[in-house]
N, C-alpha and C. Protein backbone atom coordinates (compact mmCIF):
# COMPACT_ATOMS: atom_id res chain seq x y z
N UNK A 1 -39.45 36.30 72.87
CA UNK A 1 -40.86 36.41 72.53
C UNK A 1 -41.46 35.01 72.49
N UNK A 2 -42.36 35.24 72.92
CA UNK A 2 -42.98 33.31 72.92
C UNK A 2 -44.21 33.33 72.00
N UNK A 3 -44.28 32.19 72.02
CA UNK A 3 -44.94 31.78 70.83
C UNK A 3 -46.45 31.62 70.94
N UNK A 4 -47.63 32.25 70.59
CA UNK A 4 -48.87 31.31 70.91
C UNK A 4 -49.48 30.51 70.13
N UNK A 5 -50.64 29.98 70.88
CA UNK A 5 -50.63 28.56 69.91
C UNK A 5 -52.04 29.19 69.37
N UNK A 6 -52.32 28.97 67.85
CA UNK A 6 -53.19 29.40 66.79
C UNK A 6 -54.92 29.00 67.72
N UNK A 7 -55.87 29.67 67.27
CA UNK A 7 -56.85 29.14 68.05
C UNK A 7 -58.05 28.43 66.96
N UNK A 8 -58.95 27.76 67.48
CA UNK A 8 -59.92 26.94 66.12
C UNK A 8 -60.28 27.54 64.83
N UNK A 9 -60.84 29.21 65.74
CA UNK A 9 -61.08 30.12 64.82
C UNK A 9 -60.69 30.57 63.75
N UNK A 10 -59.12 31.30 64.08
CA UNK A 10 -58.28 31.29 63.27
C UNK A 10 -57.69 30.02 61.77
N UNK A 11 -57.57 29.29 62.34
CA UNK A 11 -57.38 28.07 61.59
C UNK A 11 -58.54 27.64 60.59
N UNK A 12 -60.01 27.52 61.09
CA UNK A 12 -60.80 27.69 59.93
C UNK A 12 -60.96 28.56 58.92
N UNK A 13 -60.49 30.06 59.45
CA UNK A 13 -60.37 31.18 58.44
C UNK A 13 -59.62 30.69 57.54
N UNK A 14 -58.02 30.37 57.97
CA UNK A 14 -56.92 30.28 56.91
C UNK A 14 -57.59 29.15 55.97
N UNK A 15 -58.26 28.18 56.53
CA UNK A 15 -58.98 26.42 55.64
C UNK A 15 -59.82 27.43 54.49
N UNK A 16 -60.40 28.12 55.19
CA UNK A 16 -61.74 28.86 53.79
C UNK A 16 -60.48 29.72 52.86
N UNK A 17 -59.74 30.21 53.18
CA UNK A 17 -58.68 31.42 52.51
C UNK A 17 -57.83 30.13 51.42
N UNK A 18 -57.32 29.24 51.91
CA UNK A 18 -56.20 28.17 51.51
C UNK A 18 -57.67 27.60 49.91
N UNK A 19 -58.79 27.21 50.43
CA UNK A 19 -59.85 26.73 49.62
C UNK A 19 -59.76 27.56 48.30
N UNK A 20 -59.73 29.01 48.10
CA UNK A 20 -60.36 29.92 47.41
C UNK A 20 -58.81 30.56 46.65
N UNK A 21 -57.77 30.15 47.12
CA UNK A 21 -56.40 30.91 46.63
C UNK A 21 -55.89 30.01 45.29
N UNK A 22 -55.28 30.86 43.88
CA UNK A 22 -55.01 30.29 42.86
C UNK A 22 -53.71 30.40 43.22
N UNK A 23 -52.89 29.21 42.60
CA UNK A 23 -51.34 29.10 42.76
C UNK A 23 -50.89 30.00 42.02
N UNK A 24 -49.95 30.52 41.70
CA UNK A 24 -49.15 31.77 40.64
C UNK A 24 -48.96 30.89 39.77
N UNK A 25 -48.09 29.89 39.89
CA UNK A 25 -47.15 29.02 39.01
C UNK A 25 -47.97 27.39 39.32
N UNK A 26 -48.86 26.99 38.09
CA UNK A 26 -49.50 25.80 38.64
C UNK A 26 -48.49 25.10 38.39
N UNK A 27 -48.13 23.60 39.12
CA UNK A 27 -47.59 22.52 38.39
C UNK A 27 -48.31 21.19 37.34
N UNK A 28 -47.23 21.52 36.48
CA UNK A 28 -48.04 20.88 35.20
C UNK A 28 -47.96 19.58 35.41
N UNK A 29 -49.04 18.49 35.45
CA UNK A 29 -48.27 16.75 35.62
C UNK A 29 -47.26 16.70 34.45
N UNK A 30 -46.30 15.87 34.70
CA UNK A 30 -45.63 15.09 33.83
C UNK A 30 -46.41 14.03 33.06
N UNK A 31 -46.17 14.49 31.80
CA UNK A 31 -46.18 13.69 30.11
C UNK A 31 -46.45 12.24 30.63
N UNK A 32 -47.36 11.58 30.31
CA UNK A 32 -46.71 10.10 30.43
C UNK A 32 -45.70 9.56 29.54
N UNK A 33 -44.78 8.69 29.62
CA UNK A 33 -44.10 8.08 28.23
C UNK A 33 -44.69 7.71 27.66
N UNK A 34 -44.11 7.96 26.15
CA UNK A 34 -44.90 6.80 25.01
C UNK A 34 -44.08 5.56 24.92
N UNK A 35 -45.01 4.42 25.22
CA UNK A 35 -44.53 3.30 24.91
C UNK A 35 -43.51 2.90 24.13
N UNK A 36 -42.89 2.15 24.20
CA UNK A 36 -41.67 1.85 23.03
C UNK A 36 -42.22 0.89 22.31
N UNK A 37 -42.04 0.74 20.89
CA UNK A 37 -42.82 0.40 19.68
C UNK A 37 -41.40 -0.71 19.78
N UNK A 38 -41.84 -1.89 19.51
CA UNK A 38 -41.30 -3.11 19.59
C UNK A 38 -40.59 -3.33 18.45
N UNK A 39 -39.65 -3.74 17.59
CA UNK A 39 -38.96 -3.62 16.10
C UNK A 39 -39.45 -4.74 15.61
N UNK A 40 -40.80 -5.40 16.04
CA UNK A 40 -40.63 -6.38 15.14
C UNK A 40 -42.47 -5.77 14.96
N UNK A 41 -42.89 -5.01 15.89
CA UNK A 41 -44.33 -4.72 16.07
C UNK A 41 -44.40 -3.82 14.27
N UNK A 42 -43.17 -3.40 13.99
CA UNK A 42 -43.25 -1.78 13.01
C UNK A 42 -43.29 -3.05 11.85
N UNK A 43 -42.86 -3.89 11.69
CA UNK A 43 -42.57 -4.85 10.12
C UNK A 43 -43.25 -6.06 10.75
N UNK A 44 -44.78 -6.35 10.77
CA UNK A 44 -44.78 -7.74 11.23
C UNK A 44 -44.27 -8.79 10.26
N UNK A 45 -44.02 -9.85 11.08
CA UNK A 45 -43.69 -10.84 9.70
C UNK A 45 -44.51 -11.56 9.91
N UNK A 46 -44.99 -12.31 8.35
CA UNK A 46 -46.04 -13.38 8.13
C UNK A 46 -45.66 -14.24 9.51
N UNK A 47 -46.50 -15.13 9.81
CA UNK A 47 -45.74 -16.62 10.08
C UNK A 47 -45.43 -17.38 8.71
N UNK A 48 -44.34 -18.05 9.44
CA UNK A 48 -44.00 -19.19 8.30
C UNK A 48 -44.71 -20.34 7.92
N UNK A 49 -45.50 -20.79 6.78
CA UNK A 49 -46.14 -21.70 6.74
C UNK A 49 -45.38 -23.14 6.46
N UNK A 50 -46.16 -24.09 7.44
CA UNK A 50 -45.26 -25.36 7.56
C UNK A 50 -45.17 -25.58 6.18
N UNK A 51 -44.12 -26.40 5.25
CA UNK A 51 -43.55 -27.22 4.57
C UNK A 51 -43.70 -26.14 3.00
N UNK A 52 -43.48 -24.69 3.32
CA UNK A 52 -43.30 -23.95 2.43
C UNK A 52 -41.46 -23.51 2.86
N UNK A 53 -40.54 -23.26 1.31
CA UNK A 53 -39.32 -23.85 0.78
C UNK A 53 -39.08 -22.37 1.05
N UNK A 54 -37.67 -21.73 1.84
CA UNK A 54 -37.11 -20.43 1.95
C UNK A 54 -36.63 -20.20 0.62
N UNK A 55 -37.00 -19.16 0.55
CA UNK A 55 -35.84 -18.26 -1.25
C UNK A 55 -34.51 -18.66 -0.83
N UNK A 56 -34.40 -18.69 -1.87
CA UNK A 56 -32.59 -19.28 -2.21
C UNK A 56 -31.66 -18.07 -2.29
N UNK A 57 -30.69 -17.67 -1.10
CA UNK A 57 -29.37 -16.65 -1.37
C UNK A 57 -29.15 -16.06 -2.60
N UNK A 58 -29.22 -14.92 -2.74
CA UNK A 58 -28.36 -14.74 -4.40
C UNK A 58 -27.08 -15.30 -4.04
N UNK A 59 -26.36 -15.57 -5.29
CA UNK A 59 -25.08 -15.88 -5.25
C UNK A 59 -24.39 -14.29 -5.41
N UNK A 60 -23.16 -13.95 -4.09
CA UNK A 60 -22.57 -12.83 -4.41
C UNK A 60 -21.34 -13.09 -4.02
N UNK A 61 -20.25 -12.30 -4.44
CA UNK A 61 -18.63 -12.08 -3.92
C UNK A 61 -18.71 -10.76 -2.76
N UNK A 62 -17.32 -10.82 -1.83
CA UNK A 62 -17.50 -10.02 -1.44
C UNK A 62 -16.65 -8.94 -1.89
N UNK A 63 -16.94 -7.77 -1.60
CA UNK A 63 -16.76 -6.58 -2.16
C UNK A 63 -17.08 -5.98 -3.73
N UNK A 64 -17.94 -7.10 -3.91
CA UNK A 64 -18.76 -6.74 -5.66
C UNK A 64 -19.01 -5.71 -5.58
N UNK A 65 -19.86 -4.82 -4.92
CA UNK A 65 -20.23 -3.28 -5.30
C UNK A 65 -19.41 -2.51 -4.42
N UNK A 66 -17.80 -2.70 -3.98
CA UNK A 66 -17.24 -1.61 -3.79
C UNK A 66 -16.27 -1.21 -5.54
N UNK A 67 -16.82 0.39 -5.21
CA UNK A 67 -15.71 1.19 -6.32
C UNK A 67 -14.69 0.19 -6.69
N UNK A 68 -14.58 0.30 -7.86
CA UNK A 68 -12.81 -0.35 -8.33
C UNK A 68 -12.06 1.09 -8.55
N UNK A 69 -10.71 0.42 -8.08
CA UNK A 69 -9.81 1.26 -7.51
C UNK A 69 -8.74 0.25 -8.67
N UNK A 70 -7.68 1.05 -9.21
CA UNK A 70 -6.11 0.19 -9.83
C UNK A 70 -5.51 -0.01 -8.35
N UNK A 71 -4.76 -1.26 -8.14
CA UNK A 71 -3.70 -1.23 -7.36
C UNK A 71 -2.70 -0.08 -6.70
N UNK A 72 -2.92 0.06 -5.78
CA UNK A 72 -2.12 1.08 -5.23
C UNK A 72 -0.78 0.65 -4.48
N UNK A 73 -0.58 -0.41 -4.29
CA UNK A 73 0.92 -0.79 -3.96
C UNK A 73 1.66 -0.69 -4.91
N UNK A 74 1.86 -0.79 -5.70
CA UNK A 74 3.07 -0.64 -6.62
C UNK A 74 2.79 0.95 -7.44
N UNK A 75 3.47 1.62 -6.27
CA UNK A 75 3.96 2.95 -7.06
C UNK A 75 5.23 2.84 -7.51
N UNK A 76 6.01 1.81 -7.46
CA UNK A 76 7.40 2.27 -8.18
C UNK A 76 7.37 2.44 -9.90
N UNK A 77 7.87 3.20 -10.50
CA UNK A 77 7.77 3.48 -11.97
C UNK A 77 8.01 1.85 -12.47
N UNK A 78 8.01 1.01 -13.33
CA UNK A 78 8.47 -0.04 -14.19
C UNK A 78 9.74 0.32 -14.20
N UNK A 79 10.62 -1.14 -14.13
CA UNK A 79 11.98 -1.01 -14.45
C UNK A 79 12.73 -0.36 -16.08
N UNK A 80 11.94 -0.71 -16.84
CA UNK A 80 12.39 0.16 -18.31
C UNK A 80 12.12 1.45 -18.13
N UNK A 81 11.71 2.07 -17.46
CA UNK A 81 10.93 3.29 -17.26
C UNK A 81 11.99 4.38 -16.28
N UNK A 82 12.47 3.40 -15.88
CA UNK A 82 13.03 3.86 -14.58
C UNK A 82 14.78 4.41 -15.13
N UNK A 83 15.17 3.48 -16.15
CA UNK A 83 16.64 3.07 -16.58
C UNK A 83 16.52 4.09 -17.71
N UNK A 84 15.52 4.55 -18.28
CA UNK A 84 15.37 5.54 -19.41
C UNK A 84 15.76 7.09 -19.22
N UNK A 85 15.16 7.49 -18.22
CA UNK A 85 14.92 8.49 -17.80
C UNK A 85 16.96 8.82 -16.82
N UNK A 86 17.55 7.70 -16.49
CA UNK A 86 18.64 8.29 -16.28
C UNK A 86 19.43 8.61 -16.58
N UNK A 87 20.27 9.90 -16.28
CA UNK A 87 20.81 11.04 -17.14
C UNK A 87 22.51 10.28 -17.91
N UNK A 88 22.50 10.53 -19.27
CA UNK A 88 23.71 10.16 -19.51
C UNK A 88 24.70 10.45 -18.87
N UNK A 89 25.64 10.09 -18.52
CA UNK A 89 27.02 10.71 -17.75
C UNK A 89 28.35 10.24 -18.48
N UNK A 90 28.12 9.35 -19.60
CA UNK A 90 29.24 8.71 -20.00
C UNK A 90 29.57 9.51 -21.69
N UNK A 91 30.23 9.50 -22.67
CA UNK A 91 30.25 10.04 -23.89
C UNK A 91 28.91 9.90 -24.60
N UNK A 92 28.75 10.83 -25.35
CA UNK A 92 26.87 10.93 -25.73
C UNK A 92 27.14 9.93 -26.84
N UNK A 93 28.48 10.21 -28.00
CA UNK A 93 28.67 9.58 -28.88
C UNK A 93 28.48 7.72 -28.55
N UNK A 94 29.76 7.90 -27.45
CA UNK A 94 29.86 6.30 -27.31
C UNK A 94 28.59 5.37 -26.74
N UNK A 95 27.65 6.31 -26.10
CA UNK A 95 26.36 5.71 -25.82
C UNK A 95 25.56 5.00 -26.58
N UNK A 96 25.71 6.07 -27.82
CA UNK A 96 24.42 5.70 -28.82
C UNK A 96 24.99 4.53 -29.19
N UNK A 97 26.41 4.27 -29.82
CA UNK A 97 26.98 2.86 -30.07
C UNK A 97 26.87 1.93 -28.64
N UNK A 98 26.64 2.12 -27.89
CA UNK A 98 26.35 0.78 -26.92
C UNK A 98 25.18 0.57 -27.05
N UNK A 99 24.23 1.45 -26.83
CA UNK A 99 22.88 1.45 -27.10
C UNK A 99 22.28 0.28 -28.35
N UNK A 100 23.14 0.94 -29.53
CA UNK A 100 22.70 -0.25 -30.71
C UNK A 100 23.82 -1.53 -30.65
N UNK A 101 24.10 -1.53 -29.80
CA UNK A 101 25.20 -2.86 -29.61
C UNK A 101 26.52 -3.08 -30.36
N UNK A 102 27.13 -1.84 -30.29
CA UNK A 102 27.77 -1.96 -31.74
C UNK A 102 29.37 -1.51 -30.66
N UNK A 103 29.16 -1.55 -29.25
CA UNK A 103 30.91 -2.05 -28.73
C UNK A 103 30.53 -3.45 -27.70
N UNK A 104 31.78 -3.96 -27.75
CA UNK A 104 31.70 -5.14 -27.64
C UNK A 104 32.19 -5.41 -25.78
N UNK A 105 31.35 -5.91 -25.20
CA UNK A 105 31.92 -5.96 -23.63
C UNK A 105 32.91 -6.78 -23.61
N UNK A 106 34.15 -6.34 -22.52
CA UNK A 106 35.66 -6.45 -22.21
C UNK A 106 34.94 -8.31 -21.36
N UNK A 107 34.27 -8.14 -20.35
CA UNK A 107 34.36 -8.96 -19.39
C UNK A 107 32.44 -9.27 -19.15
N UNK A 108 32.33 -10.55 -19.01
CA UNK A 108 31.17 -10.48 -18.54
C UNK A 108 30.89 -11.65 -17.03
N UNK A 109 29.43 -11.54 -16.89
CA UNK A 109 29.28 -12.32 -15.38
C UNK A 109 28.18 -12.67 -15.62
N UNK A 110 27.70 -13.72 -15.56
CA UNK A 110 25.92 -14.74 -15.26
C UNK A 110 25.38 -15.04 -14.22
N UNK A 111 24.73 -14.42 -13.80
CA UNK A 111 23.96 -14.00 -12.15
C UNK A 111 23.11 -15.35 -12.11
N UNK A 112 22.86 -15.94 -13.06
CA UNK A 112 21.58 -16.80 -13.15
C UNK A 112 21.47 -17.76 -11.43
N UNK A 113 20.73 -18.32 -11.73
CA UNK A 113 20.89 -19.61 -10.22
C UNK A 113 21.13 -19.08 -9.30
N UNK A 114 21.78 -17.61 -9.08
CA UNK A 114 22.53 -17.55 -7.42
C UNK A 114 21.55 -16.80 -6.64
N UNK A 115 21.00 -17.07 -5.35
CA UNK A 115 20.81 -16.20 -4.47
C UNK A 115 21.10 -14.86 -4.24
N UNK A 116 20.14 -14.20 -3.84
CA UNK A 116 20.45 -12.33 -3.36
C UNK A 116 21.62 -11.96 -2.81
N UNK A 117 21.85 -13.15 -2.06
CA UNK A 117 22.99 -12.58 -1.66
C UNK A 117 24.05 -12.98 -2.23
N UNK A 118 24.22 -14.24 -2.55
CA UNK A 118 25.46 -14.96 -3.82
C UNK A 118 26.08 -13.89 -4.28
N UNK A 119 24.83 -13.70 -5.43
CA UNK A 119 24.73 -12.38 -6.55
C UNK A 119 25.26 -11.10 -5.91
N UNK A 120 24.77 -10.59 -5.14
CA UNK A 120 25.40 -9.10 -4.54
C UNK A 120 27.32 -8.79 -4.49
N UNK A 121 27.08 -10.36 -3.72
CA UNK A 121 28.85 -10.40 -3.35
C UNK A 121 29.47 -10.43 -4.69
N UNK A 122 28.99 -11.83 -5.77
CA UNK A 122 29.45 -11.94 -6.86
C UNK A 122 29.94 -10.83 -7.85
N UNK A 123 28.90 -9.63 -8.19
CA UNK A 123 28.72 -8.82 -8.63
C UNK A 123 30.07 -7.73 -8.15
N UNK A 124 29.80 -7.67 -6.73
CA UNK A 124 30.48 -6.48 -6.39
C UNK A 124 32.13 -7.20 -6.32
N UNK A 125 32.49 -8.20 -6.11
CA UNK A 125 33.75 -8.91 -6.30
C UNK A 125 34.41 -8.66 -8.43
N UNK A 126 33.42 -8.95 -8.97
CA UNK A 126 33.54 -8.72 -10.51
C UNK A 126 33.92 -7.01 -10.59
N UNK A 127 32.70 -6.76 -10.30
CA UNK A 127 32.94 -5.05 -10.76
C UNK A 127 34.15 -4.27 -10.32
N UNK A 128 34.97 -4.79 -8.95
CA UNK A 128 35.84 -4.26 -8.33
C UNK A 128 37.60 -4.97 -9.17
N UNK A 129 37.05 -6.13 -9.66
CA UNK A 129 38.39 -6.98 -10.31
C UNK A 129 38.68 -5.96 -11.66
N UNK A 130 37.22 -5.44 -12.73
CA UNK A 130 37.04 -5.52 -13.89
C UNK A 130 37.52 -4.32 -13.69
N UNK A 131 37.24 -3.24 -12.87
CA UNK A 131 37.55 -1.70 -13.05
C UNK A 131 39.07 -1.70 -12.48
N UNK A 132 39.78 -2.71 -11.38
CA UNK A 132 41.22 -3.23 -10.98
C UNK A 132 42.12 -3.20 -12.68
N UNK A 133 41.73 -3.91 -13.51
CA UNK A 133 42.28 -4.33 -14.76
C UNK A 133 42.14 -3.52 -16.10
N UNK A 134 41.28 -2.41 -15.91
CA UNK A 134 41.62 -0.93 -16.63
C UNK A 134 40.08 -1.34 -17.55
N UNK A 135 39.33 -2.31 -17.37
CA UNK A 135 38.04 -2.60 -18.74
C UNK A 135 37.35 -1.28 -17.89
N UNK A 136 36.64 -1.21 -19.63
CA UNK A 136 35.49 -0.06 -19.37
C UNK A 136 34.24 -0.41 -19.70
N UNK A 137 34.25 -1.70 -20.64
CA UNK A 137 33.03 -1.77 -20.85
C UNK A 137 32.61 -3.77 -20.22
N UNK A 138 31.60 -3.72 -18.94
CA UNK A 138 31.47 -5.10 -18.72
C UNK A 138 29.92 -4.89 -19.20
N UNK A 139 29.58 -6.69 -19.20
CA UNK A 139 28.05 -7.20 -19.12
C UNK A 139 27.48 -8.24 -18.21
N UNK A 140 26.78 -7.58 -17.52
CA UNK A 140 26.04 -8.53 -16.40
C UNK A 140 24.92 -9.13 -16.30
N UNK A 141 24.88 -10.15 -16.66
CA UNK A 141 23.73 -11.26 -17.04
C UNK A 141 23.06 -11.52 -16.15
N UNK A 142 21.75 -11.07 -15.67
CA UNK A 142 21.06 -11.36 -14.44
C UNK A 142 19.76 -12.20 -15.10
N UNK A 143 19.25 -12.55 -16.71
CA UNK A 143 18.08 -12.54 -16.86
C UNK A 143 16.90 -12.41 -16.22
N UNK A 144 15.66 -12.44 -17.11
CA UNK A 144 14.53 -11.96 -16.51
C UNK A 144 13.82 -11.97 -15.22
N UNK A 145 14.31 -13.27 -15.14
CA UNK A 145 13.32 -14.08 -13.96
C UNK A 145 12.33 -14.69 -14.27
N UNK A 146 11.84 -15.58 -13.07
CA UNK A 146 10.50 -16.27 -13.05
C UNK A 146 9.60 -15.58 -12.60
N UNK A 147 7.97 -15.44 -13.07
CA UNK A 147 6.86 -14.96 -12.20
C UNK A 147 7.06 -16.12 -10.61
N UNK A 148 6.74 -15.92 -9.73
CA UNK A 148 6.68 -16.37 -8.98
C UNK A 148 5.18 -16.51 -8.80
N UNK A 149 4.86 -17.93 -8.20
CA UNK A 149 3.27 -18.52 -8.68
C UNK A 149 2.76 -18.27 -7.18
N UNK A 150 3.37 -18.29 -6.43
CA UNK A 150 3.06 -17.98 -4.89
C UNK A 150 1.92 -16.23 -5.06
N UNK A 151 0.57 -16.16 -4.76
CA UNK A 151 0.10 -15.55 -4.80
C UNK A 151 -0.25 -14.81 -3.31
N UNK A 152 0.81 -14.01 -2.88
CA UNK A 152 0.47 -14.17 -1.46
C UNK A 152 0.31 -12.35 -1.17
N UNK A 153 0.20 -12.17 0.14
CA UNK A 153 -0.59 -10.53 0.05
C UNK A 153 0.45 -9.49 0.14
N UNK A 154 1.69 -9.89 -0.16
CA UNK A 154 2.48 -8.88 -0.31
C UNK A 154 3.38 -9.44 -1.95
N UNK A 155 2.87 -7.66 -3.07
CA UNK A 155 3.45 -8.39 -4.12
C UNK A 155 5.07 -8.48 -4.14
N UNK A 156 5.70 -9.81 -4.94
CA UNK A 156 7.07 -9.77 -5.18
C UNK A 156 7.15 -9.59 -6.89
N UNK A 157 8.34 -8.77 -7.04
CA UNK A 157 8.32 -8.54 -8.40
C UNK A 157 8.83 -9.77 -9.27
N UNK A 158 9.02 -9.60 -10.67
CA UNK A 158 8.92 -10.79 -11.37
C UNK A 158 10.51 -10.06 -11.86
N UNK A 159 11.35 -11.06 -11.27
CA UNK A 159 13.18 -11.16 -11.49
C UNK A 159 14.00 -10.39 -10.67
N UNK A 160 14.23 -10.67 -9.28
CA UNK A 160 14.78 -9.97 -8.08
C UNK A 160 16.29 -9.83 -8.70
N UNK A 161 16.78 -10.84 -9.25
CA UNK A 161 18.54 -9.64 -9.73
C UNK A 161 18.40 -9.11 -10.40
N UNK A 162 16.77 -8.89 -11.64
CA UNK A 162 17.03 -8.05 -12.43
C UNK A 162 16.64 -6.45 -12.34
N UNK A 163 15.79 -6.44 -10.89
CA UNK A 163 15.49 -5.41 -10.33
C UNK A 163 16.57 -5.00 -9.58
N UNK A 164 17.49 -5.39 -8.77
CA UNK A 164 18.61 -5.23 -7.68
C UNK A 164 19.35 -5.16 -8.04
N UNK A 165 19.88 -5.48 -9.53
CA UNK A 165 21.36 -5.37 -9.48
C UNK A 165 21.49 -3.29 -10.22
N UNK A 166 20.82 -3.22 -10.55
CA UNK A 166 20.77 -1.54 -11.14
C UNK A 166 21.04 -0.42 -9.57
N UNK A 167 20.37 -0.98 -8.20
CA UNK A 167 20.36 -0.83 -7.40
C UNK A 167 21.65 -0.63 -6.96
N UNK A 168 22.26 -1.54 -6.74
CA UNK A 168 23.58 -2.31 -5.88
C UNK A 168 24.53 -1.49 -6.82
N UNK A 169 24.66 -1.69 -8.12
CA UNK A 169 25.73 -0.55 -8.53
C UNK A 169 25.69 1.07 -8.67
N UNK A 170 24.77 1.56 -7.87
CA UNK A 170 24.63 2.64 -7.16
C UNK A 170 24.78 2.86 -6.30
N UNK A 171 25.38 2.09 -5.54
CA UNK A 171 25.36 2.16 -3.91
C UNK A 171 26.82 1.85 -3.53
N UNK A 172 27.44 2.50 -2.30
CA UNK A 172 28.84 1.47 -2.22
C UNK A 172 29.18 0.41 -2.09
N UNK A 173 30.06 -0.11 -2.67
CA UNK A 173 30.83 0.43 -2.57
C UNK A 173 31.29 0.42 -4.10
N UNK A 174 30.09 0.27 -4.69
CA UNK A 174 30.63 0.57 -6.38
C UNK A 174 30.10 1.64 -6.98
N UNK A 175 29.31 2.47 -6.51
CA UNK A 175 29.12 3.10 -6.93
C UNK A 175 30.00 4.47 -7.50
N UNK A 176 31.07 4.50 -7.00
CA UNK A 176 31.93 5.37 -7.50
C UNK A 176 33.34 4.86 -8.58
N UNK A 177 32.94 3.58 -8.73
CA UNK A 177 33.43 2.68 -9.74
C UNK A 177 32.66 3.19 -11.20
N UNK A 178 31.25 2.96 -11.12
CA UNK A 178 30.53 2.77 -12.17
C UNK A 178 30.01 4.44 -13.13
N UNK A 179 30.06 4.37 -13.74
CA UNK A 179 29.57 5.71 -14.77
C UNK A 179 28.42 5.76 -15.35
N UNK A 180 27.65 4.83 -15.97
CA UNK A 180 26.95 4.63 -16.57
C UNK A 180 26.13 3.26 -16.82
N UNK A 181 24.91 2.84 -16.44
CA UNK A 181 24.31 1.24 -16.40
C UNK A 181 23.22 1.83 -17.04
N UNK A 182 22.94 0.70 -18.33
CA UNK A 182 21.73 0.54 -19.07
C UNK A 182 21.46 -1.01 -19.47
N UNK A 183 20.19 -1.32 -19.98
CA UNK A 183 19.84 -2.16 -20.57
C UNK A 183 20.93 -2.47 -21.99
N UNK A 184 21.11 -3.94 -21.67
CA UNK A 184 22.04 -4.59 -23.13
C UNK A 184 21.09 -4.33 -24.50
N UNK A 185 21.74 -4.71 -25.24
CA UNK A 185 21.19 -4.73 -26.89
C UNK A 185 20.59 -5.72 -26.98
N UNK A 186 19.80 -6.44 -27.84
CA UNK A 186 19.47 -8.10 -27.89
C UNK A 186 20.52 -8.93 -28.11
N UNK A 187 21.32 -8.26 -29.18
CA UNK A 187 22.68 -9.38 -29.39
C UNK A 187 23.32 -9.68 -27.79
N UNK A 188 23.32 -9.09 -26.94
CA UNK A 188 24.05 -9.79 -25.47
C UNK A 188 22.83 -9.23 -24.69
N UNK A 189 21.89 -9.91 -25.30
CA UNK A 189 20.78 -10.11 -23.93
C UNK A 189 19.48 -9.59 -23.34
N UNK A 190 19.59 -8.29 -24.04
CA UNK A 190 18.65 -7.40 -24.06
C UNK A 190 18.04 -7.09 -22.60
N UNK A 191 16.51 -7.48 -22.62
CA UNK A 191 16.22 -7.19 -20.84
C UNK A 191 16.39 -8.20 -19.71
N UNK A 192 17.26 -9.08 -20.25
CA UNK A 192 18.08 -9.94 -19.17
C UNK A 192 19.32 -9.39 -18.71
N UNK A 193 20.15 -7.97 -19.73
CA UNK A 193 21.41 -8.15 -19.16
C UNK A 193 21.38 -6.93 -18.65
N UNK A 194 22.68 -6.12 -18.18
CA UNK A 194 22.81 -5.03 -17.81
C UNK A 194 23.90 -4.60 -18.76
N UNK A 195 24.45 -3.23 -19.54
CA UNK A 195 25.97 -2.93 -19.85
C UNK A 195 26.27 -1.93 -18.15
N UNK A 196 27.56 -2.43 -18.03
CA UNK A 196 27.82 -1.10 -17.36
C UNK A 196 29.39 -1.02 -17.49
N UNK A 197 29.06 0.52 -17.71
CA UNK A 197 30.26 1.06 -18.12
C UNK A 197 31.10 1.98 -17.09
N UNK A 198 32.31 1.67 -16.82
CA UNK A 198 33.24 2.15 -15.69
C UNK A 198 34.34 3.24 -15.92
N UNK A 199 34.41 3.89 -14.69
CA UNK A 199 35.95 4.72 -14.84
C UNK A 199 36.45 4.56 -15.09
N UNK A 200 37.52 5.30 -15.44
CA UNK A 200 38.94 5.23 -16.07
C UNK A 200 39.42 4.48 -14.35
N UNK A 201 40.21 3.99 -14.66
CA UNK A 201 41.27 3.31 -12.85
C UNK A 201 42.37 4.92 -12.97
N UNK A 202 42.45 5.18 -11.90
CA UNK A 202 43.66 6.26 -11.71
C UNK A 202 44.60 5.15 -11.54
């Protein structure tokens, strides 16, 4: 089928028809943007007048208005706290007399001056001689300790043999030596020393 070509006539009709026809769906213009409001346009600031003096900083620390919180690194119970609460295992009678200082230790040892590790070996060389030679009752002198003045971001406790050595005779290879470890009486030492009391030797 071929095509013909439209004639003047025609074409002015459709111009008057195209003139007079409403769209179904008008198109709406697009919104213009609203300008963007400048951050300094919303708060003007004065100008600064020459040879007028800026306010002076408050003086503050930092973290002044955060919550106070207690220390949360040191969850371990306190060492008296800790030595209380463990279960007798040795005679209830003969306890209470060590307790008030009233038996007298077979053998003792002075931890003082030595290194962690000195001390460990020292200790476990003693405890293994003393329970060798049939004693039941030794005393182990670790005293208190020094605070340590070093303030640094990990805390260290105040008297590392006197925290470690309660440790170490729980552990092997003495631990199946030992029966019973508490704090001394004051007469031999009180919270410098340790008693600990041993097996019978088969």
């Amino acid at each position: 089928m071929s095509r013909r070509r439209i004639r003047p006539e025609e074409l002015d009709l459709w111009h008057q028809v195209a003139r007079t026809a409403e769209p179904m769906h008008p198109v709406q213009p697009c919104p213009k943007p609203a300008p963007i409001a400048s951050p300094h346009a919303a708060n003007p600031q004065p100008d600064r007048l020459e040879g007028a003096t800026p306010s002076p900083l408050q003086h503050f620390m930092l973290g002044q208005k955060a919550p106070r919180r207690d220390p949360l690194h040191d969850v371990l119970p306190g060492l008296t706290d800790r030595m209380q609460v463990q279960p007798i295992t040795m005679d209830r009678k003969a306890y209470g007399k060590l307790k008030r200082g009233k038996l007298a230790p077979e053998a003792r040892i002075d931890l003082h001056g030595m290194t962690v590790d000195r001390a460990h070996g020292a200790l476990s060389g003693f405890i293994m001689r003393a329970h060798g030679d049939g004693k039941r009752l030794v005393l182990v002198i670790t005293g208190k300790g020094r605070r340590s003045d070093a303030d640094g971001p990990i805390p260290v406790r105040q008297g590392v043999l006197r925290h470690n050595v309660p440790h170490w005779l729980t552990i092997p290879p003495l631990a199946g030596l030992v029966m019973q470890v508490t704090n001394a009486h004051n007469r031999h030492g009180g919270g410098g020393a340790y008693y600990v009391y041993l097996r019978r030797a088969r």
